[in-house]
Protein backbone atom coordinates (compact mmCIF):
# COMPACT_ATOMS: atom_id res chain seq x y z
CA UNK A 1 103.97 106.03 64.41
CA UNK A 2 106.19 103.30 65.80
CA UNK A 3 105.99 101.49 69.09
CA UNK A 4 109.79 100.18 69.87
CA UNK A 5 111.79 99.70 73.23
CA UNK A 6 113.18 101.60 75.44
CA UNK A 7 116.62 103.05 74.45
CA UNK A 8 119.18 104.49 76.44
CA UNK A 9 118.80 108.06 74.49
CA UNK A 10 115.13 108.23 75.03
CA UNK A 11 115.96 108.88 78.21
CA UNK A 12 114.31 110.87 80.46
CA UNK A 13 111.10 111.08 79.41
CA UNK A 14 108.66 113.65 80.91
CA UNK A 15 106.30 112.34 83.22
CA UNK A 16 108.03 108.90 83.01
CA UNK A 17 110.53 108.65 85.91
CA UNK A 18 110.13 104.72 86.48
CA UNK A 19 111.11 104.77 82.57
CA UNK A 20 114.72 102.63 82.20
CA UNK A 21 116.36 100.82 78.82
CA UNK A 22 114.49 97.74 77.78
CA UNK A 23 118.40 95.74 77.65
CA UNK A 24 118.57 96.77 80.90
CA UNK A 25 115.60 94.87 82.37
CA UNK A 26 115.15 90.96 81.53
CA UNK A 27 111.68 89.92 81.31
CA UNK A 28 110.45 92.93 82.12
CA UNK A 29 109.72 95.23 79.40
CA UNK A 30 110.17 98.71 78.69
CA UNK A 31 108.55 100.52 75.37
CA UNK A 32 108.31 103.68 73.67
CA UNK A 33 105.71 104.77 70.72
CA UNK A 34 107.32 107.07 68.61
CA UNK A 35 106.01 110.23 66.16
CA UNK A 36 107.68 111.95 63.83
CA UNK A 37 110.55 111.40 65.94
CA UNK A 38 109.17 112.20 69.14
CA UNK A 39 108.15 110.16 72.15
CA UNK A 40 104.42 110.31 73.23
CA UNK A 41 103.95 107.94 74.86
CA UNK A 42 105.65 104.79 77.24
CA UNK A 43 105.16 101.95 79.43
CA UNK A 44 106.67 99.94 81.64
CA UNK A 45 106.08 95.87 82.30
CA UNK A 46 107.45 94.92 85.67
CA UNK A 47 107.71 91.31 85.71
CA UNK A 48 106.33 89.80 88.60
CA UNK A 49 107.79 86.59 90.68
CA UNK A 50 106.91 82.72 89.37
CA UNK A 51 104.43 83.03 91.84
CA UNK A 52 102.97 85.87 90.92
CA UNK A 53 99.12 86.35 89.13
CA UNK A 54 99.51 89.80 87.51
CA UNK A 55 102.73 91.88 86.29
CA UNK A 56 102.44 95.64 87.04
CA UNK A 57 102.60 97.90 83.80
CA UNK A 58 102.98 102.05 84.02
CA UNK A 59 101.91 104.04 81.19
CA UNK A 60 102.49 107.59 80.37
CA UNK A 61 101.16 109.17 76.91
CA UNK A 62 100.14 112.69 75.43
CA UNK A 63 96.25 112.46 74.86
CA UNK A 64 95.73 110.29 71.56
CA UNK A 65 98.32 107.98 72.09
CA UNK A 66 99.35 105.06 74.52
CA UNK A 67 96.71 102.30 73.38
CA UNK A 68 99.41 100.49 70.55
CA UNK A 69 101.76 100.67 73.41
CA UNK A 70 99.64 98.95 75.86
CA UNK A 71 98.23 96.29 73.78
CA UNK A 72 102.26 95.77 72.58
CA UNK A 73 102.97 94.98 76.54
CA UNK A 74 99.87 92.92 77.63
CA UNK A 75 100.94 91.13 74.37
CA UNK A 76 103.86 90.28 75.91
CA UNK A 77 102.77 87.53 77.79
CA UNK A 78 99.22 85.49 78.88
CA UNK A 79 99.59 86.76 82.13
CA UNK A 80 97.48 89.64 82.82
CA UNK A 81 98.61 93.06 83.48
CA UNK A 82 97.43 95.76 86.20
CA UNK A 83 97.83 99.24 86.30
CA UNK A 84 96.40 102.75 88.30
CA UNK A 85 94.26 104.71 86.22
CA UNK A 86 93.01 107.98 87.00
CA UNK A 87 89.45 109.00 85.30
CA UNK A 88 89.85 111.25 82.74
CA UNK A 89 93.13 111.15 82.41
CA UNK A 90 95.07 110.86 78.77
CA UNK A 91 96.04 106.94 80.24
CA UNK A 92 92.40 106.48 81.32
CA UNK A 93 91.82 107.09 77.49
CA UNK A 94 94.19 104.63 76.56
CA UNK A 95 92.97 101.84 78.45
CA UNK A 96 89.72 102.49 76.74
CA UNK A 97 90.73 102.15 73.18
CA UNK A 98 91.99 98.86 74.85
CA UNK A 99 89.54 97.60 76.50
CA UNK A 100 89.12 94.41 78.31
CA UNK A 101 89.50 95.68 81.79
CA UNK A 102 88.41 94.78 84.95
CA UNK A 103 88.35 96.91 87.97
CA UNK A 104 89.63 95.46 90.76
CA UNK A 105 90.12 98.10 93.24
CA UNK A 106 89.05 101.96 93.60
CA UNK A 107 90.50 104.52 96.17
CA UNK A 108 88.35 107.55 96.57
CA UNK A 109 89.53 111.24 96.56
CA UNK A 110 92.11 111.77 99.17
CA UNK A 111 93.57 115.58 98.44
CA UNK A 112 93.65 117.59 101.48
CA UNK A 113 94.10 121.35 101.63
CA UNK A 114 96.70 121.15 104.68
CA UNK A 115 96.14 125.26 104.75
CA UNK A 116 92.92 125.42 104.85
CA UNK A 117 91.71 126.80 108.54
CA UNK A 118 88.89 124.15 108.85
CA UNK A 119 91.30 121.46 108.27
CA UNK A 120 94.02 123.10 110.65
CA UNK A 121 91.05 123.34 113.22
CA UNK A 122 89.67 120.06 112.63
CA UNK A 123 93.30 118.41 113.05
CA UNK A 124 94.11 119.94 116.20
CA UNK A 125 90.18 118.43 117.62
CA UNK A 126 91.13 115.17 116.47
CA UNK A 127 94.74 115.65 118.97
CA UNK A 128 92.57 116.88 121.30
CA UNK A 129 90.29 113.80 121.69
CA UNK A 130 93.13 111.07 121.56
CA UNK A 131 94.75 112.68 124.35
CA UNK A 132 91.95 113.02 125.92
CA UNK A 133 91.16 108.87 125.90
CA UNK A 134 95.09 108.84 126.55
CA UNK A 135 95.84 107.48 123.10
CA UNK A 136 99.95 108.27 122.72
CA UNK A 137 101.07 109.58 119.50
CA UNK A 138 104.16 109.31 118.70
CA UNK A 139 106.35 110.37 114.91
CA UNK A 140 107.66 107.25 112.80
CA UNK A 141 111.21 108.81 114.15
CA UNK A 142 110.43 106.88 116.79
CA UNK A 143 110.47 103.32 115.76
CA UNK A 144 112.80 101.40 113.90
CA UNK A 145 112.55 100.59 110.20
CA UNK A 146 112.00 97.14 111.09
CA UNK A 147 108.91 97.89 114.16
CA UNK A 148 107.27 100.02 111.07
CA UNK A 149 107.67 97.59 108.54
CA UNK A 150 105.61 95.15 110.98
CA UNK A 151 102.90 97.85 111.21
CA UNK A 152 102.72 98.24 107.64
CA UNK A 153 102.65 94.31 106.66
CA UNK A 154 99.97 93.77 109.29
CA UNK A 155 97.74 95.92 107.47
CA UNK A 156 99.22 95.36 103.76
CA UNK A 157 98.26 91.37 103.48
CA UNK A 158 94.34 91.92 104.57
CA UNK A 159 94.29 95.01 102.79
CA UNK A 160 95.40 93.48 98.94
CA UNK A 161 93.85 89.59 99.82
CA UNK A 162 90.75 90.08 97.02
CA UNK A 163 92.54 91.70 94.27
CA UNK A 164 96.72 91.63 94.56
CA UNK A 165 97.00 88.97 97.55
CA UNK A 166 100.23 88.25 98.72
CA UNK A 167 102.16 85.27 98.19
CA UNK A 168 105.63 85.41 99.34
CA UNK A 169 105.06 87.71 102.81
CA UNK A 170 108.91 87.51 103.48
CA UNK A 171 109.80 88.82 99.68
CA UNK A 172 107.06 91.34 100.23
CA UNK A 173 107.96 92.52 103.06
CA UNK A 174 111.88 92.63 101.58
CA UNK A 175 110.64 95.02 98.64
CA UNK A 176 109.06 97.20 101.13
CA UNK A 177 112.02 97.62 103.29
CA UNK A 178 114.18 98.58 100.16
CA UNK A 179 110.98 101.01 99.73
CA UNK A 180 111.12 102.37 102.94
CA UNK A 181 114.46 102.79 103.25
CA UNK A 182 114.86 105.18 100.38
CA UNK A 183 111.49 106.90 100.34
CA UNK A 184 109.89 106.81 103.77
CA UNK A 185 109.53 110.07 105.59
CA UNK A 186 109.24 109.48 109.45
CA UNK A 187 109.15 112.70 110.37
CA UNK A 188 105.37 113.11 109.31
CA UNK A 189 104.93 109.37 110.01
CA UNK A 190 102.91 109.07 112.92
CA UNK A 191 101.81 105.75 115.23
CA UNK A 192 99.13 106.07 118.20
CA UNK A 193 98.98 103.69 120.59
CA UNK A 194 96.60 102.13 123.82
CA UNK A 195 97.30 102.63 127.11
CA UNK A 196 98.99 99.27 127.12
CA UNK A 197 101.17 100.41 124.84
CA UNK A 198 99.50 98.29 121.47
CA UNK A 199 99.99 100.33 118.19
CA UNK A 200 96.39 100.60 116.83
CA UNK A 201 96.64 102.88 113.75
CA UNK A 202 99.43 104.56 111.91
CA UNK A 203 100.18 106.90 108.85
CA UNK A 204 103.31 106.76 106.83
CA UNK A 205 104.47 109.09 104.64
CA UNK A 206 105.75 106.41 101.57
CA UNK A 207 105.88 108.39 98.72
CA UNK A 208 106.14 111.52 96.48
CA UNK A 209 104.55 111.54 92.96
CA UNK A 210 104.57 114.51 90.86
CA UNK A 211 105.22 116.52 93.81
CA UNK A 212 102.31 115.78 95.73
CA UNK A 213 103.14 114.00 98.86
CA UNK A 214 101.01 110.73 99.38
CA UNK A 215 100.66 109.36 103.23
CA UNK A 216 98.93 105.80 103.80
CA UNK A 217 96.52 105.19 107.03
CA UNK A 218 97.31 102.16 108.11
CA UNK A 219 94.56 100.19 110.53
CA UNK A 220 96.82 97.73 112.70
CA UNK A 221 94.05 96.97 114.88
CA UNK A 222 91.20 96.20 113.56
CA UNK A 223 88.25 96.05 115.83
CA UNK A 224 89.97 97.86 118.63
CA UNK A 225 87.78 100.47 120.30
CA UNK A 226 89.66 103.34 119.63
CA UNK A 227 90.33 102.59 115.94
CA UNK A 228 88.42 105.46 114.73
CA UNK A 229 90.07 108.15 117.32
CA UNK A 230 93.69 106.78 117.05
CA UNK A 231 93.82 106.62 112.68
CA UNK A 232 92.48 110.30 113.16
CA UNK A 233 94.54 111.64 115.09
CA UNK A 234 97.57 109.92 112.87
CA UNK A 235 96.27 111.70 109.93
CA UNK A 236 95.73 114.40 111.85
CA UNK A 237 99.08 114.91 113.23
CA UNK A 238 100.19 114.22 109.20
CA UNK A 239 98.67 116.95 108.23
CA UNK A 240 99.90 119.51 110.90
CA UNK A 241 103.57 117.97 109.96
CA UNK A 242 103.29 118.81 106.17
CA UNK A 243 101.20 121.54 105.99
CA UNK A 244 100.98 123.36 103.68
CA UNK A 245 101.89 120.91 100.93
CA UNK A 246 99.86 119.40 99.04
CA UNK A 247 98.89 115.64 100.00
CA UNK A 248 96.94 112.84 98.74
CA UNK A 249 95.63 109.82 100.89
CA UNK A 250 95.57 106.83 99.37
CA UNK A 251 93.38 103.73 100.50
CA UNK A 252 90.81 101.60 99.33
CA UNK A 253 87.25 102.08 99.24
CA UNK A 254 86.12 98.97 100.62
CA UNK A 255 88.74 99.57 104.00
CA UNK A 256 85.94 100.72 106.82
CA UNK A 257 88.11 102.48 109.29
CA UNK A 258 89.79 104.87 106.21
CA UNK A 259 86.87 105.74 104.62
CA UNK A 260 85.23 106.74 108.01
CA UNK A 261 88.30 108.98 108.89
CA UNK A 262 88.29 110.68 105.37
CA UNK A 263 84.99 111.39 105.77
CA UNK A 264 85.65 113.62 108.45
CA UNK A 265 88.47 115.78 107.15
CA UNK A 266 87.08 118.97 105.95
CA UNK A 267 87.45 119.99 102.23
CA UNK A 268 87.96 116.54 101.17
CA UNK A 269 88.23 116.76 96.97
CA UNK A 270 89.68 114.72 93.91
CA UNK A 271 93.21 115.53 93.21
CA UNK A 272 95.66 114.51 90.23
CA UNK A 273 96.33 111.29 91.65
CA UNK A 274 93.03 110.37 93.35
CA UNK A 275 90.33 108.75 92.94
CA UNK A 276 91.96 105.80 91.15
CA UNK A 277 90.93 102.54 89.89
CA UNK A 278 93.32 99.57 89.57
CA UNK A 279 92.39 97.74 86.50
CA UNK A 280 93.20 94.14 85.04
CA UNK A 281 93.80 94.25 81.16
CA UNK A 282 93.74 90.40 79.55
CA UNK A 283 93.13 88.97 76.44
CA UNK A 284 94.51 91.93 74.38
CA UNK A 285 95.57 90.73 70.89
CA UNK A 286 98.79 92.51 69.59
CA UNK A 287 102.60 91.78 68.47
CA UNK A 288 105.38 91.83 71.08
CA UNK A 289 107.76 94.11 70.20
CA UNK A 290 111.35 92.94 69.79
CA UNK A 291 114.30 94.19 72.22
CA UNK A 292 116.77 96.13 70.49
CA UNK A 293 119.28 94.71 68.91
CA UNK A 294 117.76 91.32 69.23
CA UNK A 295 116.68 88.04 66.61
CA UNK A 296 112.93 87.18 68.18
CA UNK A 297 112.58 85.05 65.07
């Protein structure tokens, strides 16, 4: 068993899409561990700004294996590492063997049977009552990139202040708009908004992972009265837009207004992506692994 980096003929690598050649990326790093010739498991360490207090690892691996890989990245530097974890996953196992975690944020189950009648019934009620207290609904088609991307950061910087705060809003906000330019679906992006015409709660549709499509609520006014009914009917009207594909919410559990709204969808149930802790690993010992093709002495 070897753990090396990243070469261009180890690529792709099932269940690894974010994989790419460790020349290719900098500081960042980009490993695989090796048996008998065969890849089972890699990782990924996105290096994060000057500014920033974590860099973000991925890690996929075959059950067994992963834990010489991870140590090999969070060896890579004193700055800590984060990364999702999934309970009982094969990567949950790794970051056992490793140990020194911290969690610093969970998200609860968010898979939603978008077939299921109860949910279809329960969707169309939640329409219902915005109308009803004249709440306007209206498909991320819409708006401009730019009007979502102010939703989204409204809710974003609160949302990540006690465990991933944000530093550099402007860069932030530049990632995201490379993000959302590529991956955002605004066709089952949906924003309601007062009579007045203020946006008070939106989903967007930001991302599919291993085909299960994974919509964000997003509270962009908190307090307001109708919090509750407007981020309901949003993930309401997501719903009715996708079904019946498979989806997973994702939010934290410490964010009031989501957790209230999820616990009114019907059928509610852990999925392959959720729930999900984000973990801290530091203070790993291990050997950094050289780059290909490169003195390290």
């Amino acid at each position: 068993m070897s753990v090396r980096a990243c070469l261009v003929s180890d690529l792709p690598v099932d269940g690894a899409p974010w994989l790419e050649p460790d020349a290719d990326l900098g500081e960042s790093r980009s490993l695989v561990e090796e048996v008998h010739g065969e890849v089972v498991a890699s990782g990924l360490r996105r290096r994060g700004g000057p500014d920033a207090d974590v860099d973000l690892v991925e890690l996929s691996c075959q059950p067994g294996r992963g834990a010489d890989l991870l140590r090999a990245l969070v060896a890579e530097d004193e700055r800590p590492v984060m990364l999702r974890v999934v309970p009982g996953t094969p990567k949950a196992e790794a970051v056992a063997v490793v140990g020194h975690v911290e969690v610093m944020q969970s998200l609860p189950p968010g898979a939603i049977r978008t077939s299921h009648p109860d949910v279809l019934a329960w969707s169309q009620e939640r329409l219902a009552k915005a109308e009803r207290e004249r709440l306007a609904l209206a498909p991320g088609t819409d708006f401009t990139l730019e009007e979502l991307l102010d939703l989204w950061m409204v809710a974003y910087v609160p949302a990540h202040q006690g465990f991933l705060p944000v530093k550099d809003v402007e860069a932030t906000r530049e990632a995201f708009r490379t993000w959302f330019a590529g991956s955002l679906d605004r066709e089952a992006s949906f924003v309601a908004r007062a009579g007045d015409g203020r946006a008070v709660a939106a989903t967007m549709m930001t991302a599919v992972i291993d085909g299960v499509l994974v919509p964000n609520m997003v509270d962009v006014s908190h307090g307001h009265p109708a919090s509750q009914t407007a981020a309901a009917a949003c993930v309401a009207a997501t719903i009715l837009a996708v079904s019946p594909r498979p989806v997973e919410f994702e939010g934290h559990v410490d964010q009031a207004l989501y957790m209230s709204v999820m616990d009114m969808v019907p059928h509610r149930s852990a999925g392959v992506l959720t729930p999900m802790d984000m973990v801290r690993i530091q203070g790993v010992e291990g050997t950094p692994v050289p780059r290909a093709g490169r003195d390290v002495s």
